[in-house]
N, C-alpha and C. Protein backbone atom coordinates (compact mmCIF):
# COMPACT_ATOMS: atom_id res chain seq x y z
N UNK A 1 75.39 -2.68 58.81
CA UNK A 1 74.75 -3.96 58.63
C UNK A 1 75.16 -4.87 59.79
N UNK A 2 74.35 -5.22 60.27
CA UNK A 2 74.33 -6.38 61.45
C UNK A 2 74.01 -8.17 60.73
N UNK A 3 75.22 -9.09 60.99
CA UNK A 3 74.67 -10.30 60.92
C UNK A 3 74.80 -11.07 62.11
N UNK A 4 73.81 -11.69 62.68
CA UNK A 4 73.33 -12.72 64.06
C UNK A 4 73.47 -13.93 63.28
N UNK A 5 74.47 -14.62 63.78
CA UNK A 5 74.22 -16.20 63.48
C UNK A 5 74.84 -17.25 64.94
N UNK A 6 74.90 -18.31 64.43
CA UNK A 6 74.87 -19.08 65.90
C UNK A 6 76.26 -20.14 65.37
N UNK A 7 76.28 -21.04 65.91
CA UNK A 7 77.71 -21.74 65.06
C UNK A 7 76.47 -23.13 65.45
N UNK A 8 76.17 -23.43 64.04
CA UNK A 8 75.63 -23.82 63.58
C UNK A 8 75.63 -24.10 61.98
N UNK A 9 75.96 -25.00 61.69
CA UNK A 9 76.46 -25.11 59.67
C UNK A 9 75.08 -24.53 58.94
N UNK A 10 73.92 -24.47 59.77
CA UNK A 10 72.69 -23.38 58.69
C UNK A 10 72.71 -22.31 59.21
N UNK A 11 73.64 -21.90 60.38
CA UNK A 11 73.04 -20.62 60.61
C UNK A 11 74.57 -20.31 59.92
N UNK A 12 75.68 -20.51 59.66
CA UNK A 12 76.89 -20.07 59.13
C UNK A 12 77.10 -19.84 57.94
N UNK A 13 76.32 -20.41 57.51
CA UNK A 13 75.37 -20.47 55.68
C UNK A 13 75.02 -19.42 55.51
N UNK A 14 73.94 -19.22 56.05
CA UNK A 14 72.99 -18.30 55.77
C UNK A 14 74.03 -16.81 56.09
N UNK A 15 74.78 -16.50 56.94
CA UNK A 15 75.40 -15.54 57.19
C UNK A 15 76.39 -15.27 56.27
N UNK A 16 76.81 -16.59 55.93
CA UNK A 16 78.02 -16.26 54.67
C UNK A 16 77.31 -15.67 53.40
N UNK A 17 75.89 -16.07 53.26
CA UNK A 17 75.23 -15.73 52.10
C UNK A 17 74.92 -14.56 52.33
N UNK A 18 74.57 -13.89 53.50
CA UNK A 18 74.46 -12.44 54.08
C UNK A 18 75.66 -11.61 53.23
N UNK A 19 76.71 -12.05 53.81
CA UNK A 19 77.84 -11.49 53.80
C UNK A 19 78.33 -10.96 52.00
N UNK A 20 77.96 -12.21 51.07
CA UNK A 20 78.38 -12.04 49.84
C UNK A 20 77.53 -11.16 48.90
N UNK A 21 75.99 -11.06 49.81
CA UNK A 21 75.01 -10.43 49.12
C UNK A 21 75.45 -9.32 49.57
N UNK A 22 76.13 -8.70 50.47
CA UNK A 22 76.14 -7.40 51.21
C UNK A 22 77.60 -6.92 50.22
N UNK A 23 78.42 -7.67 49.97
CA UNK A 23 80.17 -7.66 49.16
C UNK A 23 79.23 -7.40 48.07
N UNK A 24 78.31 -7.59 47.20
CA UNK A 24 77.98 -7.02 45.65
C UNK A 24 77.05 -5.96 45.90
N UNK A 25 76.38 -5.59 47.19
CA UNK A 25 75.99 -4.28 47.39
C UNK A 25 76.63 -3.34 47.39
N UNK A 26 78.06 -3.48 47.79
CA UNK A 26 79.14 -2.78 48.01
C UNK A 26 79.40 -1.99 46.65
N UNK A 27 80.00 -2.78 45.55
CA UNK A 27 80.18 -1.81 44.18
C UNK A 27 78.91 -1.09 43.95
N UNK A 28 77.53 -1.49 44.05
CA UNK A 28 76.78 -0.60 43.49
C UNK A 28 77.01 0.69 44.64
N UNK A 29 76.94 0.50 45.59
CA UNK A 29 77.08 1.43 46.65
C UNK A 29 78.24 2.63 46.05
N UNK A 30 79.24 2.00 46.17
CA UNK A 30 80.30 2.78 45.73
C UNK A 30 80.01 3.77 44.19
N UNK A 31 79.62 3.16 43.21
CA UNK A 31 79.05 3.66 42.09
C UNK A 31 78.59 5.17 42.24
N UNK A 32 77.41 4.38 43.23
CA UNK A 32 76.35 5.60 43.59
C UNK A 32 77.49 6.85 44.12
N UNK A 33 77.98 6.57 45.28
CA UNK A 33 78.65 7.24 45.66
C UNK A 33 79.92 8.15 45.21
N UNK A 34 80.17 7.64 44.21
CA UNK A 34 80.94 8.14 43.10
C UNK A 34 80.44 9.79 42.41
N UNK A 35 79.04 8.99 42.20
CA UNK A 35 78.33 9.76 41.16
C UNK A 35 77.40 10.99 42.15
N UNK A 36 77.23 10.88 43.03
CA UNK A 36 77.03 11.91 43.91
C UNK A 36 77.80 12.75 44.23
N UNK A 37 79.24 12.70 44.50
CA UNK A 37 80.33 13.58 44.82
C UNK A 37 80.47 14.20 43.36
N UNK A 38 80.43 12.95 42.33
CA UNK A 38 80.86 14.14 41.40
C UNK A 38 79.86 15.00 40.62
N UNK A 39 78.49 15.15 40.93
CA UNK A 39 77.40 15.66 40.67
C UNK A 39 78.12 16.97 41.61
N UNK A 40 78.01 16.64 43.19
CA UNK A 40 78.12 17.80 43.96
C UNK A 40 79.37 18.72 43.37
N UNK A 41 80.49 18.10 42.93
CA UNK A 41 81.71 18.73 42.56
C UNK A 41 81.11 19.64 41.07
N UNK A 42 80.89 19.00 40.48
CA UNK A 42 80.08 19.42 39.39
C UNK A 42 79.12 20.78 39.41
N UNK A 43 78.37 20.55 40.12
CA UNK A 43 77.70 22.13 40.69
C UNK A 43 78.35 23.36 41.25
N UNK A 44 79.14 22.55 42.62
CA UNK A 44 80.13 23.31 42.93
C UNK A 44 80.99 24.00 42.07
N UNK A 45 81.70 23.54 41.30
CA UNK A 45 82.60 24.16 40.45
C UNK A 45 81.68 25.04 39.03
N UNK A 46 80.71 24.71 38.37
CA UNK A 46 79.92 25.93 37.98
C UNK A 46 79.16 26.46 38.74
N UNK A 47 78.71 26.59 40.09
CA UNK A 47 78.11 27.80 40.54
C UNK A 47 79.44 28.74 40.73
N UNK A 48 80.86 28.71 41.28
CA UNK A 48 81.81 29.16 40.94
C UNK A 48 82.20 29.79 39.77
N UNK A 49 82.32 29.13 38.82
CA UNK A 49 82.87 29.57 37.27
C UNK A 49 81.62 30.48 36.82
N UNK A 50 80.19 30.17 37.31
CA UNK A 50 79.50 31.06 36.93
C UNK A 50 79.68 32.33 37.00
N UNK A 51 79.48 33.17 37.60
CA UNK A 51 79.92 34.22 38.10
C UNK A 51 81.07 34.87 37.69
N UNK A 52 81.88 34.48 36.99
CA UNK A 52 83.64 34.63 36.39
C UNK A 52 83.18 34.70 34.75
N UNK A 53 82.79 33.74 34.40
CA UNK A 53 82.94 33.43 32.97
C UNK A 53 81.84 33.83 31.96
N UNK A 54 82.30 33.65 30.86
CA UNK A 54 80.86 33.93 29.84
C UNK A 54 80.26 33.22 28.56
N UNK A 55 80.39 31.64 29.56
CA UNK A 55 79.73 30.62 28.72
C UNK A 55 80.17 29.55 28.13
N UNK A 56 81.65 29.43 27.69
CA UNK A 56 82.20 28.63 26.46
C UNK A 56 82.62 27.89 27.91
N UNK A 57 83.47 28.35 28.61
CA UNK A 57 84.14 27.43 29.85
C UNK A 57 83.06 26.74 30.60
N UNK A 58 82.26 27.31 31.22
CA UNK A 58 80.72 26.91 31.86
C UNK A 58 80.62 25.92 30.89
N UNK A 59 79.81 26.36 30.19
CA UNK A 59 79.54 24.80 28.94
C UNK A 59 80.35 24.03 28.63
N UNK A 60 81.66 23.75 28.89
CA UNK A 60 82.00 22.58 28.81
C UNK A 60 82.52 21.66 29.73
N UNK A 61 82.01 22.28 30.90
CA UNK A 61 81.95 21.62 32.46
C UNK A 61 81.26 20.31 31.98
N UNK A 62 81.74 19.11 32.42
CA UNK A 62 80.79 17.88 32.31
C UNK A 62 81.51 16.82 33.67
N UNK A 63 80.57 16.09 34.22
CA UNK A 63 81.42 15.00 34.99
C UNK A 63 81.20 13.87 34.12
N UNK A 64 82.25 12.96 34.18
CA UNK A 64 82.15 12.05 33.34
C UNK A 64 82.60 10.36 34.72
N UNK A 65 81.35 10.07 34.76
CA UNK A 65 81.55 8.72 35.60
C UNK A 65 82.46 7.41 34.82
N UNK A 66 82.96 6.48 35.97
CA UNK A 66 83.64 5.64 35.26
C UNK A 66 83.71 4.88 35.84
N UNK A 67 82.71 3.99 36.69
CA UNK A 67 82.18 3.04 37.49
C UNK A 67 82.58 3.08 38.63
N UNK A 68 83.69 2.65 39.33
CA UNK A 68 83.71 3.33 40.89
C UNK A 68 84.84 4.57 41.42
N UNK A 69 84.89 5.31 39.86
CA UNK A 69 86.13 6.28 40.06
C UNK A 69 85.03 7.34 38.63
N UNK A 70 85.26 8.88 39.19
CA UNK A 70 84.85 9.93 37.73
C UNK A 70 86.02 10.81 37.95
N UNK A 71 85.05 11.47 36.75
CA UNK A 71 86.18 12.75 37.06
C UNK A 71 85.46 14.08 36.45
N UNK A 72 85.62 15.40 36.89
CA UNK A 72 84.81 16.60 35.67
C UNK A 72 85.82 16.90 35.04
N UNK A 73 85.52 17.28 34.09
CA UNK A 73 86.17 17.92 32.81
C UNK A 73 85.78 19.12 32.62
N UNK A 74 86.91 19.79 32.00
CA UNK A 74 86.44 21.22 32.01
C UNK A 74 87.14 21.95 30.30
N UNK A 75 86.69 22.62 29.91
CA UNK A 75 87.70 23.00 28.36
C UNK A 75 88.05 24.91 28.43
N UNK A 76 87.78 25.01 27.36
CA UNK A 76 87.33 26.25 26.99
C UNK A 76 88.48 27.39 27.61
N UNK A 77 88.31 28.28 28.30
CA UNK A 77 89.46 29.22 29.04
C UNK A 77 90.05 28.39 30.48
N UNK A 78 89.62 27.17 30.73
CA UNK A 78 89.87 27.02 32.58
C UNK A 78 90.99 27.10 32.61
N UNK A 79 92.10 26.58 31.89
CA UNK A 79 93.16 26.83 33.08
C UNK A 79 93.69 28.17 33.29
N UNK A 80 92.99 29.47 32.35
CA UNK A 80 93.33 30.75 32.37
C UNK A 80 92.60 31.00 33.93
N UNK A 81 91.53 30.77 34.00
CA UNK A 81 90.31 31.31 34.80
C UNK A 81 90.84 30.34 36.26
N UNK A 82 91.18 29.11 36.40
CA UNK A 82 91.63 28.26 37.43
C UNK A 82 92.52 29.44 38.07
N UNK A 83 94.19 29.54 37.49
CA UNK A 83 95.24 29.91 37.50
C UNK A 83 95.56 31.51 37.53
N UNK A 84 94.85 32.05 36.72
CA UNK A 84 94.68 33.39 36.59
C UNK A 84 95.79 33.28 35.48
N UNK A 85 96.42 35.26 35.40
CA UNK A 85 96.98 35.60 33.91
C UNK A 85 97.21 37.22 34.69
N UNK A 86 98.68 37.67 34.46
CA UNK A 86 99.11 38.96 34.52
C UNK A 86 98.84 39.27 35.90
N UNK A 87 99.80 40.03 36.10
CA UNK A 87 100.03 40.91 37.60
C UNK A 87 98.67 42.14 38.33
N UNK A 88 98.14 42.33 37.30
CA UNK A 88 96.88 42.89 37.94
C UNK A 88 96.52 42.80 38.78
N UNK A 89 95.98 41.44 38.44
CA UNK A 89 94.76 40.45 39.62
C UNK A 89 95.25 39.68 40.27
N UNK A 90 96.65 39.49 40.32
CA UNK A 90 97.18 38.33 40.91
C UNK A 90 98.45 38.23 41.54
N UNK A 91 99.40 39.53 42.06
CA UNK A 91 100.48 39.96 42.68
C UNK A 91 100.93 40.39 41.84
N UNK A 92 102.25 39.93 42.59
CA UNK A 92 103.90 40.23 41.86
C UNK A 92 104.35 39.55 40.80
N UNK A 93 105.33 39.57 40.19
CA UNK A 93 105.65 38.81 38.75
C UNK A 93 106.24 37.50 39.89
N UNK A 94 106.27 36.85 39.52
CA UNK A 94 107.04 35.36 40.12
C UNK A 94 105.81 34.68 41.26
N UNK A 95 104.62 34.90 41.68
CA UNK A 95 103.91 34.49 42.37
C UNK A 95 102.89 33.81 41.60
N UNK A 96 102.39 32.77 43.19
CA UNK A 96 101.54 31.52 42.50
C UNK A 96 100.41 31.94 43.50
N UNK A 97 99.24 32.51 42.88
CA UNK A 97 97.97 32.61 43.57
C UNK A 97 97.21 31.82 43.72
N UNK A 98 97.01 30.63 43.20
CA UNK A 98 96.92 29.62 43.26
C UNK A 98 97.81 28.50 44.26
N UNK A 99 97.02 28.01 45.00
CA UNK A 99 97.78 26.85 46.48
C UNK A 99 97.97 25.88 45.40
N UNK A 100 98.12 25.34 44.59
CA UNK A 100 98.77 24.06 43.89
C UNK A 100 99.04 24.48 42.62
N UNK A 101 99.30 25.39 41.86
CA UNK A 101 99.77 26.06 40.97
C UNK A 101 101.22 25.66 40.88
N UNK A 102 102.10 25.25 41.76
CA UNK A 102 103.71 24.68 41.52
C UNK A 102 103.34 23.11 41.33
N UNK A 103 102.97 22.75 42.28
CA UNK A 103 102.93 21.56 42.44
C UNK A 103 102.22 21.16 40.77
N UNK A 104 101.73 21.48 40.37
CA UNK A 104 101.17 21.07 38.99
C UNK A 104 101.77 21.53 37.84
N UNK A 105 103.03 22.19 38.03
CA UNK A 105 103.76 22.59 36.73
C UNK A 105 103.30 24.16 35.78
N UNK A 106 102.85 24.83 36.87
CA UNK A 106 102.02 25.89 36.35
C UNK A 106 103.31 27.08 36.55
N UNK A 107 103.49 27.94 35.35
CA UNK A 107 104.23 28.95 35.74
C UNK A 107 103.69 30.28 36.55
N UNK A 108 105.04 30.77 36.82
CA UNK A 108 104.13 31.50 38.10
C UNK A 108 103.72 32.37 37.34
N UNK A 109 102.95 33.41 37.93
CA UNK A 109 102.24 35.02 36.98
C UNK A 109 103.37 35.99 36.79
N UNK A 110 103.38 35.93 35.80
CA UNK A 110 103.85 37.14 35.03
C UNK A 110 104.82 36.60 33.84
N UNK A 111 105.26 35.26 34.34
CA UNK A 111 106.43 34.29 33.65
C UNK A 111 106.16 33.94 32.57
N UNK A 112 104.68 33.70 32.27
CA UNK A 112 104.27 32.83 30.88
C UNK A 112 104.83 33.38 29.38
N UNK A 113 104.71 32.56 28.92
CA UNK A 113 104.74 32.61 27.37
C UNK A 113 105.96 33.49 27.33
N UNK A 114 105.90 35.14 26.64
CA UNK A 114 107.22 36.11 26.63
C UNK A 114 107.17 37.04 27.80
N UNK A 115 105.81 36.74 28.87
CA UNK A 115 106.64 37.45 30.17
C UNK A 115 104.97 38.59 29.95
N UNK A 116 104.47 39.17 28.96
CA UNK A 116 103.85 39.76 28.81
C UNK A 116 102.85 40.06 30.36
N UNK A 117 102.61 39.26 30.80
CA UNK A 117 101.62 39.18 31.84
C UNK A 117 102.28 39.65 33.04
N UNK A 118 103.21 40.38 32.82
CA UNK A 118 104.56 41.12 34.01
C UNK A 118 104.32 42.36 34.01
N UNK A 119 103.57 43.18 33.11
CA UNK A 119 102.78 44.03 32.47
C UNK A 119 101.87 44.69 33.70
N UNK A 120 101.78 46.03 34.12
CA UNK A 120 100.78 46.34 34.49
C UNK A 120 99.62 47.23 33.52
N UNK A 121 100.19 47.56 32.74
CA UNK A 121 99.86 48.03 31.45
C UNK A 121 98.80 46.72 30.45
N UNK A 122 99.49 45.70 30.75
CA UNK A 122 98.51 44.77 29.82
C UNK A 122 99.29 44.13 29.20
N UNK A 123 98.47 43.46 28.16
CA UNK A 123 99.29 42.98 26.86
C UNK A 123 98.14 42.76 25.78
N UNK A 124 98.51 42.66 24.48
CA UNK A 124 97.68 42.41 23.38
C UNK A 124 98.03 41.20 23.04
N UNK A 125 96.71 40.31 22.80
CA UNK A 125 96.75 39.05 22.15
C UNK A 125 95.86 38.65 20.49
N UNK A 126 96.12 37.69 19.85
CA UNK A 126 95.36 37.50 18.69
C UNK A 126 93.95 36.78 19.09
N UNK A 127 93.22 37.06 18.06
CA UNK A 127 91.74 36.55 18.44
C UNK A 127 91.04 36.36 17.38
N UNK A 128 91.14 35.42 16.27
CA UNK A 128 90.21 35.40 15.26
C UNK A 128 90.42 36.60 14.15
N UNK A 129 91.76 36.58 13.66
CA UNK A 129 92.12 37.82 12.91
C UNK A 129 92.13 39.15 13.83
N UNK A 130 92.06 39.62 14.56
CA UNK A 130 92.23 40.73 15.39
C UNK A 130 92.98 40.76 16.65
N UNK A 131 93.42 41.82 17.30
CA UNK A 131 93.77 42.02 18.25
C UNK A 131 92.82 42.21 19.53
N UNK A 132 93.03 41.59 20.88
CA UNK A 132 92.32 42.63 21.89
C UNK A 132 93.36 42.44 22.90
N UNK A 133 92.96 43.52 23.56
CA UNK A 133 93.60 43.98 24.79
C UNK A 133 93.02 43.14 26.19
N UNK A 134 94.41 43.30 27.14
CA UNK A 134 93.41 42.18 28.20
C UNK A 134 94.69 42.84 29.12
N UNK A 135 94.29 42.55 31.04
CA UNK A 135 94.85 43.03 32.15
C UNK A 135 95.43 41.57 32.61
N UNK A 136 94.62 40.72 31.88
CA UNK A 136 94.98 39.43 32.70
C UNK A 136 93.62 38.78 33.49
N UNK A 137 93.64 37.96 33.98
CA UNK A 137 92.01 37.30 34.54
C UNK A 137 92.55 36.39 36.14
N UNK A 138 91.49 37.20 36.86
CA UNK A 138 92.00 36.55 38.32
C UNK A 138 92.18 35.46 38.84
N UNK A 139 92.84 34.49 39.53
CA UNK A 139 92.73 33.53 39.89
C UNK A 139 91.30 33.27 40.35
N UNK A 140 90.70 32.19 39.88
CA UNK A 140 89.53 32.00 40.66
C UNK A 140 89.21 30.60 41.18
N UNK A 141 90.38 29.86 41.01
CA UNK A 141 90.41 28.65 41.65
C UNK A 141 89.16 27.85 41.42
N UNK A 142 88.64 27.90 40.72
CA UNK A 142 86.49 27.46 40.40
C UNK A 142 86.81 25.67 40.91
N UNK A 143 87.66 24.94 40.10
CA UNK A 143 87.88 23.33 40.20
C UNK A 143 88.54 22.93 41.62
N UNK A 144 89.76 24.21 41.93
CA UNK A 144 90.55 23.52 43.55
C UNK A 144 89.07 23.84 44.68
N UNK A 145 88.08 24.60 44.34
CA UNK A 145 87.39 25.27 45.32
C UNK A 145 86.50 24.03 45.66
N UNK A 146 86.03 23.47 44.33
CA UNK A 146 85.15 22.51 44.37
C UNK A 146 85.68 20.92 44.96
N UNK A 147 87.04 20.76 44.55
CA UNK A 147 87.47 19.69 45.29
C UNK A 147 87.68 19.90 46.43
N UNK A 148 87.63 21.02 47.16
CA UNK A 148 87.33 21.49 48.77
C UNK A 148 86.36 21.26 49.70
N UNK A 149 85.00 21.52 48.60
CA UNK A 149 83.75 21.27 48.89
C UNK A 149 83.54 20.15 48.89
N UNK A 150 84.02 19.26 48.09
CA UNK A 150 83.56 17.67 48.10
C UNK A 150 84.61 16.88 49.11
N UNK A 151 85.64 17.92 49.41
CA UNK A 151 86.19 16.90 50.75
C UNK A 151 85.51 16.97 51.93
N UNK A 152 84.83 18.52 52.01
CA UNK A 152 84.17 18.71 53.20
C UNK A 152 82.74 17.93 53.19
N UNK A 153 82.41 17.72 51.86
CA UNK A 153 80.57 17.14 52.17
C UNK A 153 80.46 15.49 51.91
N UNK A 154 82.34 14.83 51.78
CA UNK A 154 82.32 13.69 51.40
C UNK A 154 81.58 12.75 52.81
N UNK A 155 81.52 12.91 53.66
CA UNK A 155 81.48 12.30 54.56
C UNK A 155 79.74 12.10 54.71
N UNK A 156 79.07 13.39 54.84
CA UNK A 156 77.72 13.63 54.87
C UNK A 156 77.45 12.68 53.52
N UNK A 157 77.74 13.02 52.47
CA UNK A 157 77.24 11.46 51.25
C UNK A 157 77.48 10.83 51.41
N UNK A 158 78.26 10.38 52.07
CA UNK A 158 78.69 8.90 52.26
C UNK A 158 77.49 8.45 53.15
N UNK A 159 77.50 9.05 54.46
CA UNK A 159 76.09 8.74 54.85
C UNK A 159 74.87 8.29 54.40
N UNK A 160 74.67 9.57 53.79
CA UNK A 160 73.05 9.50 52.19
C UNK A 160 73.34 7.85 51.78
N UNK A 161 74.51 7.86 51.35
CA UNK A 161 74.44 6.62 50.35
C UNK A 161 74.24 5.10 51.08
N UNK A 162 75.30 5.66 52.16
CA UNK A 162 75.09 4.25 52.73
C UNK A 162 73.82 3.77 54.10
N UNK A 163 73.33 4.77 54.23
CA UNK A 163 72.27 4.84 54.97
C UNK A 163 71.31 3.72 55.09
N UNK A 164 71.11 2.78 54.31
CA UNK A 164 70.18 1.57 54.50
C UNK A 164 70.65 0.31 54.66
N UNK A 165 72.55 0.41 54.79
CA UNK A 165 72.95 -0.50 54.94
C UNK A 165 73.59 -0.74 56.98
């Protein structure tokens, strides 16, 4: 945004009035911009989880806006499917396949609960009155991947958004 004024008490007016109309463009701006990243994050992170999961986690992907700050939410298996589970898919017992997996208080693989997931063999868990068997589930990072993507495409929206100003 460009303002031309002259020093002049109507032309200093009029620019200050520029100026305050352009300061309440600003929050809606930001809004918008909010809600675009977290749309994009939003996609991003289920076209990811797609491919991994089988439905309950996917479906409860939602972004939830909150005027110039959101956030997505996620339920169902994610932090199994984020983080992964058992040495299978995911090293050695004591490793974090996951790049922020410490930093967030996450134990490493194989450590959880009684260790079970140290297992190359497996482990059995309960499920609705029954048992099933499981190897463990790979790290798939679906949410760190997507906050990757929205650091890299933050700049290009920002553009989009602010483009007429």
């Amino acid at each position: 945004m460009t303002i031309t004024c002259t020093l002049s008490t109507q032309s200093l007016t009029a620019a200050a009035k520029q100026l305050r109309e352009y300061a309440r463009s600003l929050d809606d701006k930001t809004k918008e911009l909010v809600n675009e990243l977290g749309d994009y994050g939003l996609d991003s992170a289920a076209n990811t989880l797609g491919h991994f999961d089988t439905g309950d986690t996917l479906n409860s992907l939602e972004y939830i806006p909150n005027g110039t700050s959101g956030k997505i939410s996620v339920g169902g298996n994610a932090v199994w499917i984020e983080f992964g589970t058992g040495v299978t898919h995911n090293g050695e017992v004591g490793s974090y396949p996951h790049p922020l997996a410490q930093d967030l208080g996450m134990d490493a693989i194989g450590t959880y609960g009684e260790g079970h997931g140290a297992s190359r063999s497996g482990w059995w868990y309960p499920d609705g009155g029954t048992y099933r068997h499981t190897f463990g589930i790979k790290s798939v990072q679906f949410m760190y991947r997507a906050s990757q993507d929205m650091r890299r495409e933050l700049l290009d929206i920002a553009k989009e958004v602010f483009a007429n100003d």
